[in-house]
PDB file of N, CA and C in Angstrom:
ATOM      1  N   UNK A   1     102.920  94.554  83.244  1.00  0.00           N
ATOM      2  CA  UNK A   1     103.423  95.889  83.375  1.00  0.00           C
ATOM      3  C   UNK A   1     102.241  96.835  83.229  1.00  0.00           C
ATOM      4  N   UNK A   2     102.365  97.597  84.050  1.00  0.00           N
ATOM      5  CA  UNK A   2     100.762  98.726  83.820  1.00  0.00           C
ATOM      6  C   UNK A   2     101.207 100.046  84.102  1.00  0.00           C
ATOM      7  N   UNK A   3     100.864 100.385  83.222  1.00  0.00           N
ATOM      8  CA  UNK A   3     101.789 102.090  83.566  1.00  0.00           C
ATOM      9  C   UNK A   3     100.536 103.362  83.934  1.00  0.00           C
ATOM     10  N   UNK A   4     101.342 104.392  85.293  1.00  0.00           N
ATOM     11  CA  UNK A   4     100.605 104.771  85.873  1.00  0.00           C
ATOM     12  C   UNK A   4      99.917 106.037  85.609  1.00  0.00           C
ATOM     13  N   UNK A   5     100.155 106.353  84.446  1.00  0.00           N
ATOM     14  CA  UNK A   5      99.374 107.405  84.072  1.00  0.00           C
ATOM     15  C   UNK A   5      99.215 107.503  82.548  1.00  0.00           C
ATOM     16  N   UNK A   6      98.120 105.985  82.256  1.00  0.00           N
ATOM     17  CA  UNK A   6      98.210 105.801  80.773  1.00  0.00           C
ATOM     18  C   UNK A   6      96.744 106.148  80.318  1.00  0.00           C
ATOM     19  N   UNK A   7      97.305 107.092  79.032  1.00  0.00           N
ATOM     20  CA  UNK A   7      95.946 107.997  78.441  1.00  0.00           C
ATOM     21  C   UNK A   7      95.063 106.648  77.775  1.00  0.00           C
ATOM     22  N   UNK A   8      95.459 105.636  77.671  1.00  0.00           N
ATOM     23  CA  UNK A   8      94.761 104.555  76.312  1.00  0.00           C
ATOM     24  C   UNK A   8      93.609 103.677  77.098  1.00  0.00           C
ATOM     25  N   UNK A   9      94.271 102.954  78.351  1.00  0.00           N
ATOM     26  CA  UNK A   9      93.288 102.305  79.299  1.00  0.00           C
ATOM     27  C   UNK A   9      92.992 103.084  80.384  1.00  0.00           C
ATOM     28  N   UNK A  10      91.522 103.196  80.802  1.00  0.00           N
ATOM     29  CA  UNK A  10      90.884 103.466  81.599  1.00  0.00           C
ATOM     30  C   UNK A  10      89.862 102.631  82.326  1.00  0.00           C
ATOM     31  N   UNK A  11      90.254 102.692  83.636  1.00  0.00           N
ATOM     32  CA  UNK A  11      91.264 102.838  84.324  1.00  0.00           C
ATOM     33  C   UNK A  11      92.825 101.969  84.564  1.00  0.00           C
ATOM     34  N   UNK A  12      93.523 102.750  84.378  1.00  0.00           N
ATOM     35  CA  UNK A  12      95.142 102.028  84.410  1.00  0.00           C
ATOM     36  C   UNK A  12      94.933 100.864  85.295  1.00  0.00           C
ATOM     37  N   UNK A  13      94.281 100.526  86.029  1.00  0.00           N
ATOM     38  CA  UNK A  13      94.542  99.185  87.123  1.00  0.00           C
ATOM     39  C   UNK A  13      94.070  98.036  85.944  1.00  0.00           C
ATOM     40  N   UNK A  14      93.409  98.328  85.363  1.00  0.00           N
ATOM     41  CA  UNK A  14      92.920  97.414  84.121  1.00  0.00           C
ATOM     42  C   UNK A  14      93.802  96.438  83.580  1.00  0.00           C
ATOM     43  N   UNK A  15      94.512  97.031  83.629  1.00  0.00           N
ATOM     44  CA  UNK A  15      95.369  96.840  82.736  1.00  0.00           C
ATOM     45  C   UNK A  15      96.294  95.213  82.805  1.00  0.00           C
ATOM     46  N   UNK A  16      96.170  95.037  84.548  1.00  0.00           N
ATOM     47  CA  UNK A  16      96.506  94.076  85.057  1.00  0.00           C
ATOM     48  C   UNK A  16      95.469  93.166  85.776  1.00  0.00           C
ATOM     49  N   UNK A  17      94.417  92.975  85.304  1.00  0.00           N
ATOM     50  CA  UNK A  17      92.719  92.586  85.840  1.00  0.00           C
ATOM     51  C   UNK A  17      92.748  92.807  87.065  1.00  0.00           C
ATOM     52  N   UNK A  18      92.965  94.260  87.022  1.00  0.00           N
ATOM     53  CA  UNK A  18      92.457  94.666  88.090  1.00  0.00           C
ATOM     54  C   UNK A  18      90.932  95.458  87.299  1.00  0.00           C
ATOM     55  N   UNK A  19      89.880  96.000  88.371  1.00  0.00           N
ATOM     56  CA  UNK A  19      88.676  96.129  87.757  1.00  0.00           C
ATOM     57  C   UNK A  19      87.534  97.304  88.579  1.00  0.00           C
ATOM     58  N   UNK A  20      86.984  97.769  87.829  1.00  0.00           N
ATOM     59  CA  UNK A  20      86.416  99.166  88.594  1.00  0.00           C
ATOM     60  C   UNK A  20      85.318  98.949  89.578  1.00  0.00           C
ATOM     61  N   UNK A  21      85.168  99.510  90.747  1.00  0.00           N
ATOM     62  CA  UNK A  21      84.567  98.584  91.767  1.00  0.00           C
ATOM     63  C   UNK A  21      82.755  98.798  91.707  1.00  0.00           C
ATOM     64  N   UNK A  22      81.907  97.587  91.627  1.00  0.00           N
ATOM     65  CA  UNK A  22      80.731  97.958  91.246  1.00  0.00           C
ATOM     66  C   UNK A  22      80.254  98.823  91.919  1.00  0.00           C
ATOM     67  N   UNK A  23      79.462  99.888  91.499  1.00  0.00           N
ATOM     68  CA  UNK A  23      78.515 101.225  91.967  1.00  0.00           C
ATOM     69  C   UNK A  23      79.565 102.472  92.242  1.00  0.00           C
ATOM     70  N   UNK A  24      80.967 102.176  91.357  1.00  0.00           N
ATOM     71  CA  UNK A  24      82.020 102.923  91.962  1.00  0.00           C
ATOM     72  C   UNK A  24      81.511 104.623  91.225  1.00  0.00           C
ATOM     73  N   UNK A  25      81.965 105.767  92.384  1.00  0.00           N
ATOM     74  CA  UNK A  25      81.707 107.286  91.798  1.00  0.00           C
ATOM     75  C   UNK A  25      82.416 107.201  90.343  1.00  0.00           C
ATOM     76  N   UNK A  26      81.897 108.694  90.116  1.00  0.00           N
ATOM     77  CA  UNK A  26      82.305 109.043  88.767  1.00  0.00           C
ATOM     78  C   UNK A  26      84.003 109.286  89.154  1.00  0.00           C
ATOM     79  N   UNK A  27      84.583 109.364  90.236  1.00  0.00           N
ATOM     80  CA  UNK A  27      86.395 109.219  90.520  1.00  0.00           C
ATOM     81  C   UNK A  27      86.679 108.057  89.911  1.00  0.00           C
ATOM     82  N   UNK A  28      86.152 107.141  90.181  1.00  0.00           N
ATOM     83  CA  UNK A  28      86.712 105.381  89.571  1.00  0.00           C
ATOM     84  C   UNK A  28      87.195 105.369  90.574  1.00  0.00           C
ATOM     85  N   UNK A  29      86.546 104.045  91.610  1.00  0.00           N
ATOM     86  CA  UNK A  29      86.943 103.797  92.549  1.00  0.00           C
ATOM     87  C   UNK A  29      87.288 102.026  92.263  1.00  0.00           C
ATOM     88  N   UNK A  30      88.951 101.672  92.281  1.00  0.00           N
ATOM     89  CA  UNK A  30      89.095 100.483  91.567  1.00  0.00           C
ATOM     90  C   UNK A  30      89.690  99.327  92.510  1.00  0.00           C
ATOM     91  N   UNK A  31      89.994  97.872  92.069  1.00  0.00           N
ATOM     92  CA  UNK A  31      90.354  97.219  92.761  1.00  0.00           C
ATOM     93  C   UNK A  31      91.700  96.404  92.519  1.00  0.00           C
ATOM     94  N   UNK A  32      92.469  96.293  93.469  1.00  0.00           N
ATOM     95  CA  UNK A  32      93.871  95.338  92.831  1.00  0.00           C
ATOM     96  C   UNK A  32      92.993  94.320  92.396  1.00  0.00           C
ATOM     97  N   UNK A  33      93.942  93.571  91.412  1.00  0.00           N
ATOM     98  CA  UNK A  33      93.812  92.455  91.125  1.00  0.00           C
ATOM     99  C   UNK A  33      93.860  91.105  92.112  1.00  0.00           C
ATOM    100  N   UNK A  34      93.972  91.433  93.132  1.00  0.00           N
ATOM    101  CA  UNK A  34      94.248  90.424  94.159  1.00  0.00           C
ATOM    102  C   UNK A  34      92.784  90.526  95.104  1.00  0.00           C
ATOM    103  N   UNK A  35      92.321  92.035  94.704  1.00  0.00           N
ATOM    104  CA  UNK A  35      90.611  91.390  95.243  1.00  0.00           C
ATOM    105  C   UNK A  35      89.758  91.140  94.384  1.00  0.00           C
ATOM    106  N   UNK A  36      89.814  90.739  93.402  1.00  0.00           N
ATOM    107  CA  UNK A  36      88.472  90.732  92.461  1.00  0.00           C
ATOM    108  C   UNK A  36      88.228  89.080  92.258  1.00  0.00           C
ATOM    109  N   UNK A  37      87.366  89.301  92.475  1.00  0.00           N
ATOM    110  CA  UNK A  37      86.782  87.452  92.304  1.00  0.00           C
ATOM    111  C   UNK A  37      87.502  86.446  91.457  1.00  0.00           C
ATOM    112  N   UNK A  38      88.318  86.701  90.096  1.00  0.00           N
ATOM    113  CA  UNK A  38      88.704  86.334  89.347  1.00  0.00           C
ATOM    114  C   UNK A  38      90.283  85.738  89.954  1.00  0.00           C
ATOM    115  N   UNK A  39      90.810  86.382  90.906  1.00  0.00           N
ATOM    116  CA  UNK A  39      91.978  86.236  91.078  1.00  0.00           C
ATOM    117  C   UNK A  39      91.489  85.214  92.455  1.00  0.00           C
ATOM    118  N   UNK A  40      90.755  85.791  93.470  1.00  0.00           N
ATOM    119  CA  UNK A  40      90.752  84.956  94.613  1.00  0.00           C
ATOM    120  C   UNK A  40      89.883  83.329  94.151  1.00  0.00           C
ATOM    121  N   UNK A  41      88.914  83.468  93.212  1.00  0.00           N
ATOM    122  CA  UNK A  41      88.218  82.377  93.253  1.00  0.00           C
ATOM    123  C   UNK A  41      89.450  81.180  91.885  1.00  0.00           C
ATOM    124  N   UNK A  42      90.136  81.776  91.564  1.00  0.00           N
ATOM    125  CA  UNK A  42      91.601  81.295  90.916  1.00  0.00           C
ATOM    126  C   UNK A  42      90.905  81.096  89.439  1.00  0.00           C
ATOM    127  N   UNK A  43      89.991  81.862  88.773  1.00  0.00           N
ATOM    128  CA  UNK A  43      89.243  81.026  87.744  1.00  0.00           C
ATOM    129  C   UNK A  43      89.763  81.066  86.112  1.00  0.00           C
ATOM    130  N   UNK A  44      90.789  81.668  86.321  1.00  0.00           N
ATOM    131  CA  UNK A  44      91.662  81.440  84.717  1.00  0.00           C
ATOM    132  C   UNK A  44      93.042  81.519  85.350  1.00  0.00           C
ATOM    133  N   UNK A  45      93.681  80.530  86.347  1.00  0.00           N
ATOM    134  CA  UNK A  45      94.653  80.342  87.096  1.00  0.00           C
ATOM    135  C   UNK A  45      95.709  81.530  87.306  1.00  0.00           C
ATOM    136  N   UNK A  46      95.211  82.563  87.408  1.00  0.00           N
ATOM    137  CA  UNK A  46      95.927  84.005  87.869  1.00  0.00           C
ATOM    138  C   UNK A  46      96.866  83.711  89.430  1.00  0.00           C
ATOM    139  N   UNK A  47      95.887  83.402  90.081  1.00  0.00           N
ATOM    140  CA  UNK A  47      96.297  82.887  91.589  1.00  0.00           C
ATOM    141  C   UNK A  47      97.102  82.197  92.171  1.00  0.00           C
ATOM    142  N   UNK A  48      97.027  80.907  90.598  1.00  0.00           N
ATOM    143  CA  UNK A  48      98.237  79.856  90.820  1.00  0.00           C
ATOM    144  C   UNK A  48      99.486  79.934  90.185  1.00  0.00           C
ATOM    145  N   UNK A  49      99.659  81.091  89.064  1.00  0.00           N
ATOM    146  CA  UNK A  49     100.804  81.374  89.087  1.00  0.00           C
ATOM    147  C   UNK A  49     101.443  82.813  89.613  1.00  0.00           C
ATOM    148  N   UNK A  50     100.735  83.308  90.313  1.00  0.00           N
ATOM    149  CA  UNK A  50     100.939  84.315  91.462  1.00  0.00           C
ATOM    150  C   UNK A  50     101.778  83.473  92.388  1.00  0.00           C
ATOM    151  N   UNK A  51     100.825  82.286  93.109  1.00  0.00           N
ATOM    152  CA  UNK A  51     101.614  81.771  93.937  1.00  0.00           C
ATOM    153  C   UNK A  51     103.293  80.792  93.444  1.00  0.00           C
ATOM    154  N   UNK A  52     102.673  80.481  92.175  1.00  0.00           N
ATOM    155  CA  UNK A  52     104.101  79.730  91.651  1.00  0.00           C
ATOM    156  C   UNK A  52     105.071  80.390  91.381  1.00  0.00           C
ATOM    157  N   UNK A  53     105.078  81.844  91.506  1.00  0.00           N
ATOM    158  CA  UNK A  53     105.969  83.343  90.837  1.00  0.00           C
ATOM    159  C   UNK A  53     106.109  83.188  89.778  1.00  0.00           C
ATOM    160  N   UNK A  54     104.940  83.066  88.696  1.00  0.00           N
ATOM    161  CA  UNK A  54     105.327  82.700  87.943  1.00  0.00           C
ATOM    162  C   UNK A  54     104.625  83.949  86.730  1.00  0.00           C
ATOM    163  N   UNK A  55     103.898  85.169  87.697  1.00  0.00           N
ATOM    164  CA  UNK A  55     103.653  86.498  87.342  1.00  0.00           C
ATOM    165  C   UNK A  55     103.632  87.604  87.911  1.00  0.00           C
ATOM    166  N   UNK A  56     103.907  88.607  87.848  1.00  0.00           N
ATOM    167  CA  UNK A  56     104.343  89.586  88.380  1.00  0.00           C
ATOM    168  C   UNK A  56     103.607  90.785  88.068  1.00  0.00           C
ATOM    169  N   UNK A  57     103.349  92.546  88.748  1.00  0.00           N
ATOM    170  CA  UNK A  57     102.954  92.525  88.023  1.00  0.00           C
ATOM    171  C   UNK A  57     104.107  94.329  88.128  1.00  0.00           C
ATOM    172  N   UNK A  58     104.467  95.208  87.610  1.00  0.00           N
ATOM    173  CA  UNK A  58     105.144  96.260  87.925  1.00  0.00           C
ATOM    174  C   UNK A  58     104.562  97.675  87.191  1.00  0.00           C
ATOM    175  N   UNK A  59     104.770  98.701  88.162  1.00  0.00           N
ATOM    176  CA  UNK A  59     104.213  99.662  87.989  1.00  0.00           C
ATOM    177  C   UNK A  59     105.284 100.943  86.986  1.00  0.00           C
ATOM    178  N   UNK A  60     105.037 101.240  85.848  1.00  0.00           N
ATOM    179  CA  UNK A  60     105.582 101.555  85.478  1.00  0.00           C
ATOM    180  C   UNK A  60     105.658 103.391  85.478  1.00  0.00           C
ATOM    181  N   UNK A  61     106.099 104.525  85.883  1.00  0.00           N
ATOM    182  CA  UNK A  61     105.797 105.911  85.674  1.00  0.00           C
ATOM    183  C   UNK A  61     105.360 105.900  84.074  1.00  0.00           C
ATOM    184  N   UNK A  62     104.279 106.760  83.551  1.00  0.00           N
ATOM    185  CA  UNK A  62     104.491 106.720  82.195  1.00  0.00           C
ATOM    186  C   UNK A  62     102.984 106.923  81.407  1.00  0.00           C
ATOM    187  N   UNK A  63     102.925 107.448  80.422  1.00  0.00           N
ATOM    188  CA  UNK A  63     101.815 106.367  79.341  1.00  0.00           C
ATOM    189  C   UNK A  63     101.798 105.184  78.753  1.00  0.00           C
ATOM    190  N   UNK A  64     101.083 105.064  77.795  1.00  0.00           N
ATOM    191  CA  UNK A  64     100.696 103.431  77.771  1.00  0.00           C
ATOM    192  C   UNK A  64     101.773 102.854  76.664  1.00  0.00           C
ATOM    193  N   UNK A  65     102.512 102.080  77.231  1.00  0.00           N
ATOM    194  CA  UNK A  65     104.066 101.295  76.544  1.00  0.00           C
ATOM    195  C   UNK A  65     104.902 102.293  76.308  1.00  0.00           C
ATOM    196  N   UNK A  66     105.243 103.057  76.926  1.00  0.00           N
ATOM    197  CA  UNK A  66     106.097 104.075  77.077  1.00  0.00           C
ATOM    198  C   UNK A  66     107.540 103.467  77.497  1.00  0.00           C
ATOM    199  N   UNK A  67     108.510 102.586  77.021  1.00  0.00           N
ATOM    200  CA  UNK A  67     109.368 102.088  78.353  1.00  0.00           C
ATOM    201  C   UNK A  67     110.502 102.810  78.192  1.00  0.00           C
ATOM    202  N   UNK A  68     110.928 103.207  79.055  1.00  0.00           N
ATOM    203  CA  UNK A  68     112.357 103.647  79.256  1.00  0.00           C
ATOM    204  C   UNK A  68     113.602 102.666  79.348  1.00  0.00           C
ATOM    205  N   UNK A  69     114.886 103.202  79.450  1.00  0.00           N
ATOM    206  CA  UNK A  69     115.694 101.784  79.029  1.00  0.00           C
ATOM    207  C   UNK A  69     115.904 101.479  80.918  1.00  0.00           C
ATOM    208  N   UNK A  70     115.632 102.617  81.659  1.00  0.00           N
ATOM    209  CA  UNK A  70     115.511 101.942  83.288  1.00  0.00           C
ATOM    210  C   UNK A  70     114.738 100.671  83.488  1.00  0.00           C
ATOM    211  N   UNK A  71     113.218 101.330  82.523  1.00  0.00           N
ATOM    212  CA  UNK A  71     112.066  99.970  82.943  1.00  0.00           C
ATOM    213  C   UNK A  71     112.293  98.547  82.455  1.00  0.00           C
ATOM    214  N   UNK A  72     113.485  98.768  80.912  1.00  0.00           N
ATOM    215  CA  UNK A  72     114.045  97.341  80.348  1.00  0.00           C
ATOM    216  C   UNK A  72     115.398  97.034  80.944  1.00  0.00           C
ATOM    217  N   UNK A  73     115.942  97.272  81.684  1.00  0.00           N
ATOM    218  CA  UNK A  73     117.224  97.166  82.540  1.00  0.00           C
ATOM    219  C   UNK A  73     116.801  96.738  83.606  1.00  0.00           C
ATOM    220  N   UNK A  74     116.031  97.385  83.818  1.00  0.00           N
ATOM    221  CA  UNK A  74     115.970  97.225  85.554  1.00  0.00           C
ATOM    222  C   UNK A  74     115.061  96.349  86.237  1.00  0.00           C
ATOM    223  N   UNK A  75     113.451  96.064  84.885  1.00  0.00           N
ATOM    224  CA  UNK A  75     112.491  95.062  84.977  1.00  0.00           C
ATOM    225  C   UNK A  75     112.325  94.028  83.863  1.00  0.00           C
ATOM    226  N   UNK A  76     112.223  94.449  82.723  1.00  0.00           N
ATOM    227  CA  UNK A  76     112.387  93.553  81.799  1.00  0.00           C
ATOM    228  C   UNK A  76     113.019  91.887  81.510  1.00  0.00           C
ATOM    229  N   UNK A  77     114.302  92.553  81.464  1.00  0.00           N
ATOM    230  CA  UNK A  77     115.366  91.840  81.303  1.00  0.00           C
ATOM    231  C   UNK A  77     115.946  90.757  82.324  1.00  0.00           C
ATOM    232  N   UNK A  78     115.498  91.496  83.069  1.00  0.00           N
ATOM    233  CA  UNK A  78     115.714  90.070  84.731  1.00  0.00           C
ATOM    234  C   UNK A  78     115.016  89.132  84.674  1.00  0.00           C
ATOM    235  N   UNK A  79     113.508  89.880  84.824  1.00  0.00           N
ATOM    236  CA  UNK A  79     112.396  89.172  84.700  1.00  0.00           C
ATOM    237  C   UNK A  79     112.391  88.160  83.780  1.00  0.00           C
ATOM    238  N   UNK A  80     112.847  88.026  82.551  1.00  0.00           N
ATOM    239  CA  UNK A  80     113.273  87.162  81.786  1.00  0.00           C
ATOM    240  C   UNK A  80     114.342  86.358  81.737  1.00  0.00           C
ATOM    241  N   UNK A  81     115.207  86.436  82.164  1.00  0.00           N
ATOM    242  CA  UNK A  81     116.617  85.236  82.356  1.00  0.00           C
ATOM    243  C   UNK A  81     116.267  85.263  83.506  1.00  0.00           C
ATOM    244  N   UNK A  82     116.162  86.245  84.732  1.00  0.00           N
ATOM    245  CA  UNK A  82     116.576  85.197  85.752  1.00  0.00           C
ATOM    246  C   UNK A  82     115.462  84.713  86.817  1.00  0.00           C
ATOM    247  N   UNK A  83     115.732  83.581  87.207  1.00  0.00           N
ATOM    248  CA  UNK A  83     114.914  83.130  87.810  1.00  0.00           C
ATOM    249  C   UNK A  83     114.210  83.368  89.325  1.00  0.00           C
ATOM    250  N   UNK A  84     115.617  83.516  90.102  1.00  0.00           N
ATOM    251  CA  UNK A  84     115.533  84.257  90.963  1.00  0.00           C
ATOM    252  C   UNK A  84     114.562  85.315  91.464  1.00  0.00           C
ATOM    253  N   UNK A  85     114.187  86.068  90.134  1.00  0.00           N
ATOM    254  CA  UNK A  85     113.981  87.765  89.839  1.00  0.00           C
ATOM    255  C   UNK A  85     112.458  87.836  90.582  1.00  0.00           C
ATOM    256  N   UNK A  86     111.805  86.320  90.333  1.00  0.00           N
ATOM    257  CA  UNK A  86     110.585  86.214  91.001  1.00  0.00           C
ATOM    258  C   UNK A  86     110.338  85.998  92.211  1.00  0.00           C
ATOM    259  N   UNK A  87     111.253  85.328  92.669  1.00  0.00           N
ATOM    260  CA  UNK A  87     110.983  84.754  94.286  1.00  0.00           C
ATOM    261  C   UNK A  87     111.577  85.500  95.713  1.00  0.00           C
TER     262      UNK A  87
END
């Protein structure tokens, strides 16, 4: 869960290894987690349970662990019993 306007991590993509792109401006110019070497070269198995659905990752409105009872209703709670919720 990475929420999109959180005062604590900088930059919020962080949050989900995603990672700030080398020589990036003083804007922070960042990268999903799905391009950074770590995820494509699979090297702490991010990749393989991406592909197994076996992580997810959701964007939350908010600061940092802020959840609303929408974000535990509506993402939380599925995500956890059901199985489905991934595939």
């Amino acid at each position: 869960m990475v929420f999109s306007t959180d005062t604590i991590v900088y930059p919020w993509e962080s949050q989900c290894f995603g990672e700030r792109k080398i020589g990036a401006s003083a804007d922070v110019e960042t990268s999903s987690y799905l391009e950074t070497d770590l995820y494509k070269n699979d090297l702490i198995g991010l990749k393989t349970l991406d592909e197994d659905y076996k992580v997810g990752v959701f964007l939350m409105s908010g600061d940092h662990l802020v959840i609303n009872r929408v974000g535990t209703v509506g993402w939380i709670i599925p995500a956890i019993y059901d199985k489905k919720f991934w595939k």
